[in-house]
C-alpha atoms as a PDB file:
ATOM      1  CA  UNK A   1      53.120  30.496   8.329  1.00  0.00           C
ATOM      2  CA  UNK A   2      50.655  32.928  10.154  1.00  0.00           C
ATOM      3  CA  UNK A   3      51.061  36.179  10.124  1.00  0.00           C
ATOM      4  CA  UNK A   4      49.667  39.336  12.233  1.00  0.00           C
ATOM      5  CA  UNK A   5      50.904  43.004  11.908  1.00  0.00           C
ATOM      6  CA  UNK A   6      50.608  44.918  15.264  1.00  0.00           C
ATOM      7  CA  UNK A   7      49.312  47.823  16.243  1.00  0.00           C
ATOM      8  CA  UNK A   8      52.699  49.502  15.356  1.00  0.00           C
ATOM      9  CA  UNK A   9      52.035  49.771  11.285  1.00  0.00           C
ATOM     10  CA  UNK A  10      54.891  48.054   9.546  1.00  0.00           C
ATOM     11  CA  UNK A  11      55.676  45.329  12.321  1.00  0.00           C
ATOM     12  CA  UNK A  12      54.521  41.552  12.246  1.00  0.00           C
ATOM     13  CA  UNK A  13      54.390  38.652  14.236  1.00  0.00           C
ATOM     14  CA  UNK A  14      55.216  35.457  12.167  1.00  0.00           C
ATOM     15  CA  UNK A  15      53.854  32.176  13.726  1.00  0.00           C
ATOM     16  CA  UNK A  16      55.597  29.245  11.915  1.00  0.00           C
ATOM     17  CA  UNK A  17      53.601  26.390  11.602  1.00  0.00           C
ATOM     18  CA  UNK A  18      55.867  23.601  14.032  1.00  0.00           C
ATOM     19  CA  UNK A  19      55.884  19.403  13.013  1.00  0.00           C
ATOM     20  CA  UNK A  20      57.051  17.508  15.945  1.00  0.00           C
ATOM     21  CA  UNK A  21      56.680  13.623  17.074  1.00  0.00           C
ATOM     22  CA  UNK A  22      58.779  11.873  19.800  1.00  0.00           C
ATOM     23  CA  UNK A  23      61.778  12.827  18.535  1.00  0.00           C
ATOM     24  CA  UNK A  24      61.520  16.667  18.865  1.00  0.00           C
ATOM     25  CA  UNK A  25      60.436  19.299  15.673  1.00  0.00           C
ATOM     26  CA  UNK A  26      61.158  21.075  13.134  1.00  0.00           C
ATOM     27  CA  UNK A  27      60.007  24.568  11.552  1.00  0.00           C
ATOM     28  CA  UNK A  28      60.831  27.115   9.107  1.00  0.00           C
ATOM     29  CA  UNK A  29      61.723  29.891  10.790  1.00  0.00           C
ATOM     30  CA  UNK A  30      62.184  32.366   8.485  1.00  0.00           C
ATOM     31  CA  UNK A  31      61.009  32.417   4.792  1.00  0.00           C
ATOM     32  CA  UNK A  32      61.671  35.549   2.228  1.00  0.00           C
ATOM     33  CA  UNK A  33      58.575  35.189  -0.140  1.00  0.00           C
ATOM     34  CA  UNK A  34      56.255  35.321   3.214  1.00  0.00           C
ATOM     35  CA  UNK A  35      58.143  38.617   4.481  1.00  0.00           C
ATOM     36  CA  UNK A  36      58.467  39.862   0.692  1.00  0.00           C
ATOM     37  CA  UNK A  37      54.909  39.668   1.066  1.00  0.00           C
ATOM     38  CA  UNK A  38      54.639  41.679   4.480  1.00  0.00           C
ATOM     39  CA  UNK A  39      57.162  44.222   3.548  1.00  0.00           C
ATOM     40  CA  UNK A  40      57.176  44.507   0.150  1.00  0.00           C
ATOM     41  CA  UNK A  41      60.881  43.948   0.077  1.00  0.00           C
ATOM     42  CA  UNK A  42      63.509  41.188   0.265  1.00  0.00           C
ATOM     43  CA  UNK A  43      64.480  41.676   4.088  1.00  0.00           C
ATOM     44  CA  UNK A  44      64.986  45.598   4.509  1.00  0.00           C
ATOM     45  CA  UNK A  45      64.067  48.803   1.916  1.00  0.00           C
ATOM     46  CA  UNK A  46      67.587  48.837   2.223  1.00  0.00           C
ATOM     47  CA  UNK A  47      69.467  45.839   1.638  1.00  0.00           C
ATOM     48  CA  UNK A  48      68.729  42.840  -0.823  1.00  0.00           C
ATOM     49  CA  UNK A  49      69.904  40.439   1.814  1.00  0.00           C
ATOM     50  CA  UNK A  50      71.064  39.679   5.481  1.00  0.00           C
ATOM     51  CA  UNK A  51      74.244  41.830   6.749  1.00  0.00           C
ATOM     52  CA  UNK A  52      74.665  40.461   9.836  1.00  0.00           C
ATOM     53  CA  UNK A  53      73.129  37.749  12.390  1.00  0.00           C
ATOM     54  CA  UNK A  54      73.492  37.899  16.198  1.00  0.00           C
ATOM     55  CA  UNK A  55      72.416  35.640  18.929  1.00  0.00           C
ATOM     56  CA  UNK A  56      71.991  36.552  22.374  1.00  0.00           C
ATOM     57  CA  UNK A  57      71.812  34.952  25.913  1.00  0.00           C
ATOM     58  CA  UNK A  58      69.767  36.113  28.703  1.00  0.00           C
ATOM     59  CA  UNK A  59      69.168  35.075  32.019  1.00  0.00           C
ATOM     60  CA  UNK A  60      65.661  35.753  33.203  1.00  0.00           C
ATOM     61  CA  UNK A  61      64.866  39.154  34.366  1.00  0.00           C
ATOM     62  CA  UNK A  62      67.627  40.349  31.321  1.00  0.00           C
ATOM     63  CA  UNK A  63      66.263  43.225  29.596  1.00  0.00           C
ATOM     64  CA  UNK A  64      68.027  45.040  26.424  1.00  0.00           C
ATOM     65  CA  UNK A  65      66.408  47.611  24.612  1.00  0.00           C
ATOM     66  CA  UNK A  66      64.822  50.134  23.573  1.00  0.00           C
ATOM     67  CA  UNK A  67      67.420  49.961  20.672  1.00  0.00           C
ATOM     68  CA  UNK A  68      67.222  51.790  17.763  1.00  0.00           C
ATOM     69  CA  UNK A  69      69.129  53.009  14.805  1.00  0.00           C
ATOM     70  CA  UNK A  70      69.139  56.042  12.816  1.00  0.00           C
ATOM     71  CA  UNK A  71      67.228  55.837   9.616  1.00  0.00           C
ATOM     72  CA  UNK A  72      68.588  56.044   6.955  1.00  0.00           C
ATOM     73  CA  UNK A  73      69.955  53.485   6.176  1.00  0.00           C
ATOM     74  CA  UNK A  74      68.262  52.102   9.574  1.00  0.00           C
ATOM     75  CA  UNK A  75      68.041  49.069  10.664  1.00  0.00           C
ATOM     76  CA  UNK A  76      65.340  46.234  10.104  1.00  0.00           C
ATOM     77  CA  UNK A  77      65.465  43.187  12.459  1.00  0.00           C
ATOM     78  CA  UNK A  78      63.670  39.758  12.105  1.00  0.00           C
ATOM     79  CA  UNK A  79      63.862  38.034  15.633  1.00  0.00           C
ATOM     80  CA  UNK A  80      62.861  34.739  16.952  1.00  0.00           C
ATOM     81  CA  UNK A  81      63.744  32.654  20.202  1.00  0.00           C
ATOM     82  CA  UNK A  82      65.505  29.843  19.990  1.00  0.00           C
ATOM     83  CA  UNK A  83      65.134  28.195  23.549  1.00  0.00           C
ATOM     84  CA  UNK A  84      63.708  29.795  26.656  1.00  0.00           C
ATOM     85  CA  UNK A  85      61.260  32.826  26.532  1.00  0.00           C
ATOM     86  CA  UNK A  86      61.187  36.752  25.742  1.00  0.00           C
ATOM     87  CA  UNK A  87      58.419  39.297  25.776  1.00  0.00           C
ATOM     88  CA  UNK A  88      59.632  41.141  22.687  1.00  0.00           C
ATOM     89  CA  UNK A  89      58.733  44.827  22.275  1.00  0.00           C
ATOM     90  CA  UNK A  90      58.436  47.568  19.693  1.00  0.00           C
ATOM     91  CA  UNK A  91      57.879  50.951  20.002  1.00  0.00           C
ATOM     92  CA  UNK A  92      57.261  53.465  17.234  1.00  0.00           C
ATOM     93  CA  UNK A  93      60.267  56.082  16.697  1.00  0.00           C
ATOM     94  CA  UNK A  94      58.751  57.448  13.176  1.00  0.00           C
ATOM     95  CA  UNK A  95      58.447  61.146  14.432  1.00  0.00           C
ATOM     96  CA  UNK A  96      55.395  62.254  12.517  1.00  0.00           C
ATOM     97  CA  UNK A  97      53.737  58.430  12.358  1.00  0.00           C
ATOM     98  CA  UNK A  98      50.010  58.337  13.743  1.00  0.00           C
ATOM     99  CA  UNK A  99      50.963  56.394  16.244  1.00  0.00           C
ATOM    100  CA  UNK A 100      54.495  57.499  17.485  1.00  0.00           C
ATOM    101  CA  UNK A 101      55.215  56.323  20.757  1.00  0.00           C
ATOM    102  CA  UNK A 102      53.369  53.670  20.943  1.00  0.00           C
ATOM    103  CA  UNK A 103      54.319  49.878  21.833  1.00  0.00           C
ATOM    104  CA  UNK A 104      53.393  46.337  21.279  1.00  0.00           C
ATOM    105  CA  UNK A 105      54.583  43.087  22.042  1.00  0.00           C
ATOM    106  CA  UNK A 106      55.221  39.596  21.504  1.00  0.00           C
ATOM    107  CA  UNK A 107      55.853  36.328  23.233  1.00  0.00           C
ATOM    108  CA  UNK A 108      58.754  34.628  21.791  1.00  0.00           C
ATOM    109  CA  UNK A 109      59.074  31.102  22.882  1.00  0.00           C
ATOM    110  CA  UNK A 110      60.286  27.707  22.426  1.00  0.00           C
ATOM    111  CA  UNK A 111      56.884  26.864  22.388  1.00  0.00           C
ATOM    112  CA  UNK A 112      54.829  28.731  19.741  1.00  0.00           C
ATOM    113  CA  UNK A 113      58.435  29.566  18.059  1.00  0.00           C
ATOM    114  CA  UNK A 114      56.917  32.696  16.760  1.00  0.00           C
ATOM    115  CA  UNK A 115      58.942  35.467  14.921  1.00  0.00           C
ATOM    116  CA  UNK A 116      58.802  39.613  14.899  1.00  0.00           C
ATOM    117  CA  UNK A 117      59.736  41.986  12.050  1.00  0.00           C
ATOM    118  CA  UNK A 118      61.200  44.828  13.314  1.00  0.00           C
ATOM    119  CA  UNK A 119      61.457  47.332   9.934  1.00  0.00           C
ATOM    120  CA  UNK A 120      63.667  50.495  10.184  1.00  0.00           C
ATOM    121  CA  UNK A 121      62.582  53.933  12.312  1.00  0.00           C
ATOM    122  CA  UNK A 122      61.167  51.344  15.022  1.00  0.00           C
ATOM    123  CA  UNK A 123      62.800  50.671  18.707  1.00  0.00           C
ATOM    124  CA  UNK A 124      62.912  46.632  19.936  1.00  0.00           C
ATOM    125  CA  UNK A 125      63.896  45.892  23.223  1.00  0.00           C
ATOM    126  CA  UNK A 126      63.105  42.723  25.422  1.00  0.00           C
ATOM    127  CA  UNK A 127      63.062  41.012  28.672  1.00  0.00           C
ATOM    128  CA  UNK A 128      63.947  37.412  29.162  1.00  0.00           C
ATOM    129  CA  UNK A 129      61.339  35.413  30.990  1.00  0.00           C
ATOM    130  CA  UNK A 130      63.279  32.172  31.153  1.00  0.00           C
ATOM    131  CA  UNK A 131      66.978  31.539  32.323  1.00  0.00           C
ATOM    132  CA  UNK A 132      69.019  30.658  29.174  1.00  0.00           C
ATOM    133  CA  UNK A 133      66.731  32.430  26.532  1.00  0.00           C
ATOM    134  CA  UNK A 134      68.415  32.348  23.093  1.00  0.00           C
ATOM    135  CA  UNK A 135      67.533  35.190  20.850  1.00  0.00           C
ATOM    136  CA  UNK A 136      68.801  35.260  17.306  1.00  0.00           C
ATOM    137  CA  UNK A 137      68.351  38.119  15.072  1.00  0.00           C
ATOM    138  CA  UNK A 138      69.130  38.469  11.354  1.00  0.00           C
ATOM    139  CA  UNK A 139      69.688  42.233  10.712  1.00  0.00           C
ATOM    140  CA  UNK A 140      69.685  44.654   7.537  1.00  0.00           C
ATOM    141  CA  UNK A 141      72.839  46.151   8.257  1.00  0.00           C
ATOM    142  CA  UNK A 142      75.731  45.948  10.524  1.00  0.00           C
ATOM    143  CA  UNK A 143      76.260  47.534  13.622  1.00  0.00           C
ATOM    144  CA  UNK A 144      77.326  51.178  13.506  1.00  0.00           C
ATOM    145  CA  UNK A 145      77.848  52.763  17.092  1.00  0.00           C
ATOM    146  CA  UNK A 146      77.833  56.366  15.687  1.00  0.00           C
ATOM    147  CA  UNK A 147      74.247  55.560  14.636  1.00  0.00           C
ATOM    148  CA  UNK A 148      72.758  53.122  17.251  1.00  0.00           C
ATOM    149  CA  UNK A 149      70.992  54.847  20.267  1.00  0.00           C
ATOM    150  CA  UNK A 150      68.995  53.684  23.106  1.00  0.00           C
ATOM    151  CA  UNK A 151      66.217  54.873  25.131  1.00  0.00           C
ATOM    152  CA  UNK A 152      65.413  53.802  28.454  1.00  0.00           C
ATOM    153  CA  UNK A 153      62.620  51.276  28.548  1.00  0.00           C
ATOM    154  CA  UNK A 154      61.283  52.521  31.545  1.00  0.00           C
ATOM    155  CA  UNK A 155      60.290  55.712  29.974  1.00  0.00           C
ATOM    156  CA  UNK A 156      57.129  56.792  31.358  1.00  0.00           C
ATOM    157  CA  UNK A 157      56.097  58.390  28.080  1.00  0.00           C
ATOM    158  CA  UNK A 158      56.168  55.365  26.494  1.00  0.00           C
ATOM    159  CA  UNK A 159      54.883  53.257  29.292  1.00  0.00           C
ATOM    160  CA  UNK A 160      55.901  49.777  28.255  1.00  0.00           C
ATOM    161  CA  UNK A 161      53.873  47.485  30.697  1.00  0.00           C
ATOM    162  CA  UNK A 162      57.424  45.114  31.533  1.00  0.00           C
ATOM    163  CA  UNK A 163      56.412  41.679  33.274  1.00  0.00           C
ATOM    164  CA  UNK A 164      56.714  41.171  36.738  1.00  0.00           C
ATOM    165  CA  UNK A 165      57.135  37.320  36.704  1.00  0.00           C
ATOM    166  CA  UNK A 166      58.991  35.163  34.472  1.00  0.00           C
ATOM    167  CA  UNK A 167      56.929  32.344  32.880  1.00  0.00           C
ATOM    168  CA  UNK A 168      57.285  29.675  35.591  1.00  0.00           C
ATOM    169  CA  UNK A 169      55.248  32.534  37.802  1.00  0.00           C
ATOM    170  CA  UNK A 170      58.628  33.795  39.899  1.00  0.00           C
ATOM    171  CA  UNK A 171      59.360  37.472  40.481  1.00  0.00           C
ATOM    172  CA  UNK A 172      61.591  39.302  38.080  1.00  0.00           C
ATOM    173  CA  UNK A 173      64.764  41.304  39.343  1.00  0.00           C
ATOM    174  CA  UNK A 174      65.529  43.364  35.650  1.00  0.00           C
ATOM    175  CA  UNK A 175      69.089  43.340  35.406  1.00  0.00           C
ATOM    176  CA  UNK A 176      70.021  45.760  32.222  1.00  0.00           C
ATOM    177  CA  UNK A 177      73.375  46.846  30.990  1.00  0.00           C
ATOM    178  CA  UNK A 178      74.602  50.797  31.823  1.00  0.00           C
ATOM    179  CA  UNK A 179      73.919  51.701  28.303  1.00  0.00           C
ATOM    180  CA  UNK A 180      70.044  50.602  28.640  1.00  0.00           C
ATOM    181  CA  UNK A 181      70.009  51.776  32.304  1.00  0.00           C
ATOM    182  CA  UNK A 182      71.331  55.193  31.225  1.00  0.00           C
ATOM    183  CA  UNK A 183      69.445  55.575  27.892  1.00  0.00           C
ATOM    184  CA  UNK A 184      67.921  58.812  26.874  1.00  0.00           C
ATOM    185  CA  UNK A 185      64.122  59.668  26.781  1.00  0.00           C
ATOM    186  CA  UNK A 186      61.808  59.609  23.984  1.00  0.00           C
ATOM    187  CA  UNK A 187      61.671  63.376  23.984  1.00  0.00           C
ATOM    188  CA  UNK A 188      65.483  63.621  24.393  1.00  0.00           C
ATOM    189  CA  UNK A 189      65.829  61.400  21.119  1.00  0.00           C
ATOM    190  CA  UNK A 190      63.369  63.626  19.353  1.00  0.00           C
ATOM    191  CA  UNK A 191      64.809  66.775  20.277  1.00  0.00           C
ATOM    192  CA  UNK A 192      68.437  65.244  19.266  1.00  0.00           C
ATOM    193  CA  UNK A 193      66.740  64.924  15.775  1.00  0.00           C
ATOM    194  CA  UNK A 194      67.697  61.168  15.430  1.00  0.00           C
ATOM    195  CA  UNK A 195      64.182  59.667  15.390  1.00  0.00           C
ATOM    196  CA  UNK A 196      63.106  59.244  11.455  1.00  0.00           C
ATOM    197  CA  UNK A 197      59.890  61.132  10.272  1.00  0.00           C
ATOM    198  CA  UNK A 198      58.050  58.830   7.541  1.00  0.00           C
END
């Protein structure tokens, strides 16, 4: 496996390395001495092992995010997709971090069949480039509505540069669901004290 941290400290890109021959391929998609070695931890600073795994399914234009949940305990999230395509984002919620408020991204693909660690205090959100996209996640803990927000990914202050066309080159229409449509600001979050300072 390759691996790449982003400009958001703490979060990595995994690039598996993929065998295939005329009958299709195989990878390892996830691997805990390679993200032992990224993290310095098992799979979260909380947790010793996986809580919970979730798989999505997004027509393109489908965009979810920016999720987040309050640290502690947080929540860490190591994402791949399975079939189709996602532009995979993460923005820094560390109030306090040198670069809070800032995003990066990552193709996910059934192509390149890369992987993104998402460690706790960051936001992840995506947009599904491909009808059918299959997201799976493996997560740190288990979901906890009184501590999961969102913020809108359209927020301005965050400026998250969203694609336009989905990877065959046709227009996107974003279709989101009312909780992402009605999220809150990154300066509503802050001032709600619920982003983490490292």
């Amino acid at each position: 496996m390759q691996t790449r941290e982003l400009s958001v400290p703490g979060a990595f890109e995994i690039s598996p390395v993929v065998h295939g021959d005329d009958r299709g391929s195989f990878h390892e998609w996830y691997r805990a001495d390679v993200l032992r070695t990224l993290s310095g931890t098992d799979f979260s600073l909380h947790s010793d092992s996986v809580a919970h795994a979730y798989c999505s399914l997004s027509q393109a234009g489908t965009l979810r995010g920016i999720h987040f949940a309050q640290v502690p305990p947080g929540q860490a999230k190591y994402v791949t997709c399975f079939a189709g395509a996602v532009l995979d984002v993460v923005v820094d919620l560390r109030e306090g971090s040198p670069t809070f408020g800032q995003w990066d991204s990552v193709l996910l693909d059934d192509v390149d069949r890369r992987c993104i660690w998402v460690p706790e205090g960051l936001g992840h959100a995506f947009v599904a480039l491909a009808d059918g996209s299959l997201v799976s996640y493996l997560v740190s803990t288990g979901y906890d509505p009184a501590r999961e927000h969102t913020i809108t990914p359209f927020d301005p202050s965050i400026g998250v540069e969203w694609p336009t066309e989905d990877r065959d080159g046709r227009p996107l229409s974003y279709q989101l669901s009312d909780r992402d449509r009605d999220g809150q600001t990154l300066e509503e979050a802050r001032a709600a004290g619920l982003l983490r300072t490292p």
